[in-house]
N, C-alpha and C. Protein backbone atom coordinates (compact mmCIF):
# COMPACT_ATOMS: atom_id res chain seq x y z
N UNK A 1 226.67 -233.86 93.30
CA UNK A 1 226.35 -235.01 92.48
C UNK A 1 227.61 -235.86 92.32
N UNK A 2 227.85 -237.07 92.46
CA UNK A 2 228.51 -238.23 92.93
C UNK A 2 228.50 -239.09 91.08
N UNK A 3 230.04 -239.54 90.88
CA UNK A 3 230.14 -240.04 89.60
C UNK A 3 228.27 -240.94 89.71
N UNK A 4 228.41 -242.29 90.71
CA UNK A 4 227.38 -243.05 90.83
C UNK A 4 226.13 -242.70 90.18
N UNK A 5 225.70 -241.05 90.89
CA UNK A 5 224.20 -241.20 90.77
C UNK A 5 224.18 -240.26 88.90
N UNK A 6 225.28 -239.74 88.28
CA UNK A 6 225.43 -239.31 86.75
C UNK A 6 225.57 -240.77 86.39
N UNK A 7 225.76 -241.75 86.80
CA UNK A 7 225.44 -243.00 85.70
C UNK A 7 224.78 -243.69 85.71
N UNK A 8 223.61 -243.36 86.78
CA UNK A 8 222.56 -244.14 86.75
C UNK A 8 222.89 -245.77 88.23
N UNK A 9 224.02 -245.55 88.64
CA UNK A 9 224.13 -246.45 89.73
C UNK A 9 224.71 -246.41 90.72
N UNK A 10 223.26 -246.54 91.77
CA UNK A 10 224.17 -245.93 93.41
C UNK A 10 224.29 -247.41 94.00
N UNK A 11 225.59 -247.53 94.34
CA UNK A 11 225.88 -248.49 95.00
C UNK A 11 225.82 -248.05 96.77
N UNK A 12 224.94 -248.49 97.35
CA UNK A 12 224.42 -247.76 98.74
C UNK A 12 224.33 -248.82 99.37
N UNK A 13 224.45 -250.17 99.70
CA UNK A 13 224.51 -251.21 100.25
C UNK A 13 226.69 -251.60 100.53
N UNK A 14 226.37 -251.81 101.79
CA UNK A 14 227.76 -252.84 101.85
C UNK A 14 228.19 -254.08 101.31
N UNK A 15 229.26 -253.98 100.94
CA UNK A 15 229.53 -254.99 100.19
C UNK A 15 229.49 -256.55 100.92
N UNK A 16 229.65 -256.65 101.85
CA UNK A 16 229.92 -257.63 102.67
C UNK A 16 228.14 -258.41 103.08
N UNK A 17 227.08 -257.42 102.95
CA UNK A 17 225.72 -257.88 102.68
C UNK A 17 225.52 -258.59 101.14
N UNK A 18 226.27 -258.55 100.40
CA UNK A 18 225.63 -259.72 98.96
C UNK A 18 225.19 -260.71 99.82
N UNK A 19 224.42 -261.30 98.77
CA UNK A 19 223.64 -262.76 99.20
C UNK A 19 224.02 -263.68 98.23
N UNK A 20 224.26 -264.95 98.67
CA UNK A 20 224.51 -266.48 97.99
C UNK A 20 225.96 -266.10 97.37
N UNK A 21 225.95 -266.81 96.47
CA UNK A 21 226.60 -267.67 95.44
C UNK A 21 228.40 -265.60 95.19
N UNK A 22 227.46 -264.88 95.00
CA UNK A 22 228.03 -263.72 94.59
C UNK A 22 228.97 -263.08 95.68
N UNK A 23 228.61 -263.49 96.74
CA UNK A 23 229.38 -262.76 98.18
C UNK A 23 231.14 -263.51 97.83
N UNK A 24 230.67 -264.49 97.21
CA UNK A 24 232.18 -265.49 96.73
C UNK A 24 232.81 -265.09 95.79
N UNK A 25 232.36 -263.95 94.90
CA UNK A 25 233.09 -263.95 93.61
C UNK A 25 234.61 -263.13 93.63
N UNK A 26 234.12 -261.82 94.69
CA UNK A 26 235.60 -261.07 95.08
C UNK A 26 236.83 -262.28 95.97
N UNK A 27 235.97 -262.95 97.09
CA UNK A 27 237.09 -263.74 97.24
C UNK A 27 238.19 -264.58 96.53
N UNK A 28 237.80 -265.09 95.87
CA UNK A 28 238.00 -266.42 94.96
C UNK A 28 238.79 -265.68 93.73
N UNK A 29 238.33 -264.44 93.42
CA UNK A 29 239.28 -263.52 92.18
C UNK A 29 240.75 -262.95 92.75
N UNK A 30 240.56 -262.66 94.38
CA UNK A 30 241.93 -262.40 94.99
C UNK A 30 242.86 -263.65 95.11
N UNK A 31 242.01 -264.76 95.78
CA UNK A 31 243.09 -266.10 95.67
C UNK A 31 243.54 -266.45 94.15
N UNK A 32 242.79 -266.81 93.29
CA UNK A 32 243.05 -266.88 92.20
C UNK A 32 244.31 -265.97 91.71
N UNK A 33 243.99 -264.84 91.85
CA UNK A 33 244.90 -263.88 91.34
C UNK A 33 246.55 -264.27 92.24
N UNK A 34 246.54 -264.23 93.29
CA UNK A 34 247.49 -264.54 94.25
C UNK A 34 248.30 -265.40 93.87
N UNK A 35 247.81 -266.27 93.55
CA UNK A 35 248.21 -268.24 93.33
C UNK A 35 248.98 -267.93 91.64
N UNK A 36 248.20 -266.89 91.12
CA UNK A 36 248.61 -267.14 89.51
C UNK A 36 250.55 -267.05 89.69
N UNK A 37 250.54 -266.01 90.57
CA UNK A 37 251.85 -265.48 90.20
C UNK A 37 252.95 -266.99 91.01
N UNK A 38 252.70 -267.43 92.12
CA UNK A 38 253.57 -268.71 91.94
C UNK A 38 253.34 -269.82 90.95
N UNK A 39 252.43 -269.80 90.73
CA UNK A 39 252.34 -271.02 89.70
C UNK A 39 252.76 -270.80 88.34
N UNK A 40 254.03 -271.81 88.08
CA UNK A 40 254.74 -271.32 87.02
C UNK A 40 253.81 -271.91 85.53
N UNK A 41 253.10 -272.87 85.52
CA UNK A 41 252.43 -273.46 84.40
C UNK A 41 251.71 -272.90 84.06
N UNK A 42 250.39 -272.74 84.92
CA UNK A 42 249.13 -272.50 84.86
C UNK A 42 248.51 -270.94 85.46
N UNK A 43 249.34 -270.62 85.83
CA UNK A 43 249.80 -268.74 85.89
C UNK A 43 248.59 -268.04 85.09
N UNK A 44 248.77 -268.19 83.76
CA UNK A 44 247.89 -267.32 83.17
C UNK A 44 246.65 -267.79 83.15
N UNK A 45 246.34 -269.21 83.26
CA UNK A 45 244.77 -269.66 83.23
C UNK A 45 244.38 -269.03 84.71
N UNK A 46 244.92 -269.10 86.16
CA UNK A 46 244.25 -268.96 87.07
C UNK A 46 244.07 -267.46 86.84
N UNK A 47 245.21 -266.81 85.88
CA UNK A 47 245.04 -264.69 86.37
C UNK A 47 243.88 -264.76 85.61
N UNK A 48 243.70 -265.30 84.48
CA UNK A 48 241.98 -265.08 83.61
C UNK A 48 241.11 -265.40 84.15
N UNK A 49 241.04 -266.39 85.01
CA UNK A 49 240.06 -266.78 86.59
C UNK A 49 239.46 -265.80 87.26
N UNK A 50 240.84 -265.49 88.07
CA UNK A 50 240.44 -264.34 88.44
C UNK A 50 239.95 -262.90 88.24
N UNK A 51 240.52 -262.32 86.83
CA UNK A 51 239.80 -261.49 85.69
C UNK A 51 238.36 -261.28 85.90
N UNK A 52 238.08 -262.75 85.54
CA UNK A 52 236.38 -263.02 84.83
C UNK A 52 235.57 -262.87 86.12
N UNK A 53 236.30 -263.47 87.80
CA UNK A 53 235.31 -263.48 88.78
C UNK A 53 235.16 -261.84 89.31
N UNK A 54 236.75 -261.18 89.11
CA UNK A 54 236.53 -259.89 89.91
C UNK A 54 235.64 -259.07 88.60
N UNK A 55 235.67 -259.14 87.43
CA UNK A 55 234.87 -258.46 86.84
C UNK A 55 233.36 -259.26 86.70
N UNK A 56 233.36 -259.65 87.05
CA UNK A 56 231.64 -260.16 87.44
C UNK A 56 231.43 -259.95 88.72
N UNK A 57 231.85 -259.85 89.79
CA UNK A 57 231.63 -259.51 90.95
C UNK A 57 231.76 -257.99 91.06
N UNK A 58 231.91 -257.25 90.01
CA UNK A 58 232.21 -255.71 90.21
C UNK A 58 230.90 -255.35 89.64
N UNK A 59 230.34 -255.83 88.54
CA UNK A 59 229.43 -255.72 87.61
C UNK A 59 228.11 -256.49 87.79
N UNK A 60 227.82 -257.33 88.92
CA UNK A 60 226.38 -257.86 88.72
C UNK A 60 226.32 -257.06 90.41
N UNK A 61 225.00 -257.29 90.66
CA UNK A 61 224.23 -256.60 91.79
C UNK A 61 224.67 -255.11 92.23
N UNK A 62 224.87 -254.10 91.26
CA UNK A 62 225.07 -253.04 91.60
C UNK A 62 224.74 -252.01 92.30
N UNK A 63 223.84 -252.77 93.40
CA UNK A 63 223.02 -251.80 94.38
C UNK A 63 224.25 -251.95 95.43
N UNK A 64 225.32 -253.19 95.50
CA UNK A 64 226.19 -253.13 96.34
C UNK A 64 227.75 -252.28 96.07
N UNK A 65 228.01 -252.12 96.92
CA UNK A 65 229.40 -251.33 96.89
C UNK A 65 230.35 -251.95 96.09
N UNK A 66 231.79 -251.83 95.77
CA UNK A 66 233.06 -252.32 95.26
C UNK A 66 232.90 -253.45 95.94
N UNK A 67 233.66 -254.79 96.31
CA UNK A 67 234.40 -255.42 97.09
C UNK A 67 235.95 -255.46 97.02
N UNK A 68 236.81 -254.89 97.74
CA UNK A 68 237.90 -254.95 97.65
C UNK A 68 238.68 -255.67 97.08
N UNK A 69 238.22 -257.22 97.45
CA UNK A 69 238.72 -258.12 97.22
C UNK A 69 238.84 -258.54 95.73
N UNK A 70 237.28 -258.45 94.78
CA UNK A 70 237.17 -258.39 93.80
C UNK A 70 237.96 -257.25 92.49
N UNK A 71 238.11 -255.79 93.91
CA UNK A 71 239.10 -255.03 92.71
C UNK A 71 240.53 -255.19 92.72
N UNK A 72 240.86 -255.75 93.82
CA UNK A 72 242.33 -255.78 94.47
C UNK A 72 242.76 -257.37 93.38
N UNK A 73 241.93 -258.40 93.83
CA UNK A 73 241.91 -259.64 92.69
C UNK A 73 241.90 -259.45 91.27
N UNK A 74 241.41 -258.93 90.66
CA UNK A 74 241.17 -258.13 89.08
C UNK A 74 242.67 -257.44 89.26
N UNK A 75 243.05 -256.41 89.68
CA UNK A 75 244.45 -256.31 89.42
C UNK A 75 245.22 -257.08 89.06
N UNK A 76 245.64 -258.14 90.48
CA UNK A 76 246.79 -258.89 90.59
C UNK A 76 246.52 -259.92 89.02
N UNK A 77 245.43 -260.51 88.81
CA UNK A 77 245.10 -261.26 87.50
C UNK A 77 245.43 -259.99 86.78
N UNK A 78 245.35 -259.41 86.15
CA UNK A 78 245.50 -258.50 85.17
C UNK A 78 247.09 -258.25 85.00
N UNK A 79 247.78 -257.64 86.01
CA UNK A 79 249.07 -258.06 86.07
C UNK A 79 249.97 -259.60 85.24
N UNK A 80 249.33 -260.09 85.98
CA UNK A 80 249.72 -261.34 85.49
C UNK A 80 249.63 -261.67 84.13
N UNK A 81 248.66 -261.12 83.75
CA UNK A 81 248.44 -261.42 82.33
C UNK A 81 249.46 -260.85 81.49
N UNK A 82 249.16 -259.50 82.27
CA UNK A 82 250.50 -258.60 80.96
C UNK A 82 251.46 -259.09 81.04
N UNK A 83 252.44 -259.51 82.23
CA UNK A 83 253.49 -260.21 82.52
C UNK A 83 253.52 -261.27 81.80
N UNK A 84 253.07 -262.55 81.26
CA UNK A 84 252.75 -263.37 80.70
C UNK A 84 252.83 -263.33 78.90
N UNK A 85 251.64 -261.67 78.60
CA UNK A 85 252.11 -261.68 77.28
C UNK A 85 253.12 -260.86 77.20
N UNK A 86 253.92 -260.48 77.77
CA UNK A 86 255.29 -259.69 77.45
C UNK A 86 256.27 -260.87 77.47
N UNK A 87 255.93 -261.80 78.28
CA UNK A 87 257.07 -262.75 78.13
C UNK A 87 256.94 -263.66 76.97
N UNK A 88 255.67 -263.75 76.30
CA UNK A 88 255.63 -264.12 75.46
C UNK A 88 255.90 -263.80 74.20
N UNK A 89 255.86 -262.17 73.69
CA UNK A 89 256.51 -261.69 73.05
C UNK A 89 257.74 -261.85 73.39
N UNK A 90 258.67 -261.45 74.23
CA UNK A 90 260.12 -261.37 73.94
C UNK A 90 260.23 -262.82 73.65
N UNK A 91 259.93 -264.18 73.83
CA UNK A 91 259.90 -265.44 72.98
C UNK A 91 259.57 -265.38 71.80
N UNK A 92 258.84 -265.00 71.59
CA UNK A 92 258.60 -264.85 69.90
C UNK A 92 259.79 -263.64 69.15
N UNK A 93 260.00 -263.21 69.51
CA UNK A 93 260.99 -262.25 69.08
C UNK A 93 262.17 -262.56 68.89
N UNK A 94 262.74 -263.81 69.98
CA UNK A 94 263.87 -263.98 70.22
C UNK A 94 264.77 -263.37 71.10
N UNK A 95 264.32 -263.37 72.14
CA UNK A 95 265.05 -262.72 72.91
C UNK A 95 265.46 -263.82 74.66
């Protein structure tokens, strides 16, 4: 017995079969995520971008597999973020 089928969801389809609009969401969460870390302004708006697409692309149509792209994207945004509020604390702190 496989974590999947104790929670009630087998992801048994390839990921690369989504249909429409959703086959885009892992992509677009890796660029996003990618881009956050050169961009010195707007850094943290694109890593929350990417956040929101790789965790919606992980979480809707769950008959499909992971997409890499979507978990690998969700990282790099997530990263970013912490990086972001740590630097923001040591500003507030004074440092």
């Amino acid at each position: 017995m496989t974590w999947g089928t104790m929670i009630g969801v087998t992801r048994q389809l390839p990921a690369k079969d989504r249909p429409g609009k959703d086959a885009w969401l892992g992509p677009i969460a890796l660029c996003l995520g990618l881009l956050s870390w050169p961009t010195p302004a707007g850094g943290a708006v694109l890593a929350a971008g990417a956040v929101v697409c790789g965790v919606r692309s992980m979480t809707t149509k769950t008959e499909y597999r992971l997409d890499w792209t979507a978990v690998t994207g969700t990282g790099i945004g997530a990263l970013q973020l912490l990086l972001s509020l740590m630097l923001l604390v040591m500003e507030a702190r004074g440092h």
